[in-house]
C-alpha atoms as a PDB file:
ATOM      1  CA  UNK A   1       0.000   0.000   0.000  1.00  0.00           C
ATOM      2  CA  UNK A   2       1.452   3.687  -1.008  1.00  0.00           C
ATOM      3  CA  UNK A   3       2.117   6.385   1.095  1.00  0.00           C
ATOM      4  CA  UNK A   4       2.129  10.032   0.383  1.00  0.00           C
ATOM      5  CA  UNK A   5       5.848  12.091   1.084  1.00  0.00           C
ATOM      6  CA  UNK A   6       5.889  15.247   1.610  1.00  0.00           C
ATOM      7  CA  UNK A   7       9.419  16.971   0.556  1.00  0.00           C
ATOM      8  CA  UNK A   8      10.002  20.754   1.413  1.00  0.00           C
ATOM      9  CA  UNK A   9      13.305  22.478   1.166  1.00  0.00           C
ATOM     10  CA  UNK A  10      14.340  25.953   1.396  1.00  0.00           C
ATOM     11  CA  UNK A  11      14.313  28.377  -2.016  1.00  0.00           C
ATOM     12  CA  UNK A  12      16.899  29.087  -3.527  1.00  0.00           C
ATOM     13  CA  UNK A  13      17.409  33.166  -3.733  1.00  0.00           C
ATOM     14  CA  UNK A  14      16.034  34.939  -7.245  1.00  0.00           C
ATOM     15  CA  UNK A  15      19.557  35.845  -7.645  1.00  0.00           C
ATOM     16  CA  UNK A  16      20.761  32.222  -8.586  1.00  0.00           C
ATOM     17  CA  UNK A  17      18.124  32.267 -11.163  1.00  0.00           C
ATOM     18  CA  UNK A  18      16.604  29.128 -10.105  1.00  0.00           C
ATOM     19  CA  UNK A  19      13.451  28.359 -12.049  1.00  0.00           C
ATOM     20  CA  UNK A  20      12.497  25.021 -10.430  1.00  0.00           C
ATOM     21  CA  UNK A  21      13.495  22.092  -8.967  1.00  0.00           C
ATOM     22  CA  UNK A  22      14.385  18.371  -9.730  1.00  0.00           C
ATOM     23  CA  UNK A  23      13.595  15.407  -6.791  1.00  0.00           C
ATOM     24  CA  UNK A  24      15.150  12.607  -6.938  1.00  0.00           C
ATOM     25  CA  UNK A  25      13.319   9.317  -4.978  1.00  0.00           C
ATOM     26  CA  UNK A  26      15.323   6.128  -5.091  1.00  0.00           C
ATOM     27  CA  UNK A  27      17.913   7.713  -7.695  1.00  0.00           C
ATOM     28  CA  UNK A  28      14.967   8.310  -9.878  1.00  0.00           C
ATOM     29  CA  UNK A  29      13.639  11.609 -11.415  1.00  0.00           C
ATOM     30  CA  UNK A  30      10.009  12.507 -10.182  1.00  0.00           C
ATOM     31  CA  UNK A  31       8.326  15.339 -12.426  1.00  0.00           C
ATOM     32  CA  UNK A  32       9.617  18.658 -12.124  1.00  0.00           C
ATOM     33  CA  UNK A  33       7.909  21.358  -9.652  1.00  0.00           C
ATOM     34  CA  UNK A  34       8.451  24.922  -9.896  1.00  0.00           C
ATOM     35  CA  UNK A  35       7.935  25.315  -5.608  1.00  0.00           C
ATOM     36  CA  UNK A  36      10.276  24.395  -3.055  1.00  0.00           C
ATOM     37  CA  UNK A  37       8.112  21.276  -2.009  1.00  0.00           C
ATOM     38  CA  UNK A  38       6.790  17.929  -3.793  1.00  0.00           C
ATOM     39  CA  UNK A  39       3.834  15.437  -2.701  1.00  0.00           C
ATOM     40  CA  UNK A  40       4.534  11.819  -3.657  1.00  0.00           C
ATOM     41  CA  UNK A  41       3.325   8.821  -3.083  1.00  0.00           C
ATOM     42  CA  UNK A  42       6.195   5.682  -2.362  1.00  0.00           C
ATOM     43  CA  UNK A  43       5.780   2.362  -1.322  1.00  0.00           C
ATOM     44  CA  UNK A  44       6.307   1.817   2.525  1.00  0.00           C
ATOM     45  CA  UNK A  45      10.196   1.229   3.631  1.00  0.00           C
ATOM     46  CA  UNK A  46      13.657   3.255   3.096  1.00  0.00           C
ATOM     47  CA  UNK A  47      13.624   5.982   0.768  1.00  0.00           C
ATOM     48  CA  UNK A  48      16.155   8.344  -0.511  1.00  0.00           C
ATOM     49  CA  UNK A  49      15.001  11.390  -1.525  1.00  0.00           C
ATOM     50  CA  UNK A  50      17.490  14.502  -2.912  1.00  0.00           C
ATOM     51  CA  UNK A  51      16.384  17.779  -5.021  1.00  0.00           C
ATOM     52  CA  UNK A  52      18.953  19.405  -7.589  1.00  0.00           C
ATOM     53  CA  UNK A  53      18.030  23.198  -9.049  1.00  0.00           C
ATOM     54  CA  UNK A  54      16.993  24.105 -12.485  1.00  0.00           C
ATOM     55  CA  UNK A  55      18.931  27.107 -13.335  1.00  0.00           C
ATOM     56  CA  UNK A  56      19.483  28.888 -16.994  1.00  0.00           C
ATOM     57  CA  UNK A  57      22.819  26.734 -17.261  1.00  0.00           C
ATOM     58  CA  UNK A  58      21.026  23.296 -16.219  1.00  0.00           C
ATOM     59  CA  UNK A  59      20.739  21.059 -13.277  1.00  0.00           C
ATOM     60  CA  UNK A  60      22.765  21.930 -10.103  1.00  0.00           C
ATOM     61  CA  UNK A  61      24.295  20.184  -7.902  1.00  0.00           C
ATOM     62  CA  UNK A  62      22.489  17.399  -5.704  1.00  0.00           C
ATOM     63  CA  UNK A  63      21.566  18.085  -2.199  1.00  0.00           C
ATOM     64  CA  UNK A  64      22.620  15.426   0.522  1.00  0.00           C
ATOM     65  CA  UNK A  65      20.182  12.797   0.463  1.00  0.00           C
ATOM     66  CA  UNK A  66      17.402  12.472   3.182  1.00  0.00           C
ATOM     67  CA  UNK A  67      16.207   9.163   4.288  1.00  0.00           C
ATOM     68  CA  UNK A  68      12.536   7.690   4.995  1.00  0.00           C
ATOM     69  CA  UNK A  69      12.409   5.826   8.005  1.00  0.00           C
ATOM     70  CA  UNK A  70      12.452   1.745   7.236  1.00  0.00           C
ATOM     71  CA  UNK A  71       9.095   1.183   8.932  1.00  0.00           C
ATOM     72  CA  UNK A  72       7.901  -2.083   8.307  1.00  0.00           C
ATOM     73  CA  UNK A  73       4.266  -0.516   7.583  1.00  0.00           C
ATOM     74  CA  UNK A  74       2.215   2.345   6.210  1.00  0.00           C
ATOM     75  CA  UNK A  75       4.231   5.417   6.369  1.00  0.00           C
ATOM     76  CA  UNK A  76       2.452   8.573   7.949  1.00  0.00           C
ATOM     77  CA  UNK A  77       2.703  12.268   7.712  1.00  0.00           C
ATOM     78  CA  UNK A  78       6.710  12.094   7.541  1.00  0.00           C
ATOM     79  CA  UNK A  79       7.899  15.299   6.244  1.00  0.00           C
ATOM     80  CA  UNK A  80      11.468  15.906   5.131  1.00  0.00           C
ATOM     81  CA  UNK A  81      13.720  19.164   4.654  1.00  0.00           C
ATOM     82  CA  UNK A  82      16.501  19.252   2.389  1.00  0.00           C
ATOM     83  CA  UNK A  83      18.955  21.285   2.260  1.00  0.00           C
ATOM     84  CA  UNK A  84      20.257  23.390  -1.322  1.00  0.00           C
ATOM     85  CA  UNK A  85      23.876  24.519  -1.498  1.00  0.00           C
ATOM     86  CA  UNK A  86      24.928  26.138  -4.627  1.00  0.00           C
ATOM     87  CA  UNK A  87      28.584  27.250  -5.101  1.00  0.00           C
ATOM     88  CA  UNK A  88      29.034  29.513  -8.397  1.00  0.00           C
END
């Protein structure tokens, strides 16, 4: 049974010229969103999750990853906060 993940992360400021973001679950590309926060649904157990930036000259760099708890069951409300360094 699927869960819904809720990702958040702080924005990037409009002087990095970041247009939206790219999440990564698993190593895996989920659709592109434009805020600094995704809904997903996963599959219960341990999930890596890490966001990259969408600027004018591409993707950025990867955050660190962020981890799901391994619950052996249906995941509830976990929210996660990633963290966005770029270096120019």
């Amino acid at each position: 049974m699927a869960a819904q993940v809720k990702v958040s992360w702080d924005p990037r400021p409009a002087e990095e010229q970041v247009s939206g973001y790219r999440v990564f679950v698993d190593d895996v590309a989920a659709p592109d969103v434009t805020v600094p926060e995704a809904t997903m649904e996963i599959e219960p157990g341990r999930h890596k999750f890490e966001v990259a930036p969408l600027c004018a000259w591409g993707v950025g760099p990867l955050s660190d990853p962020v981890y799901t708890p391994a619950l052996p069951g249906k995941c509830v409300n976990v929210q996660l906060s990633i963290s966005i360094n770029i270096t120019i």
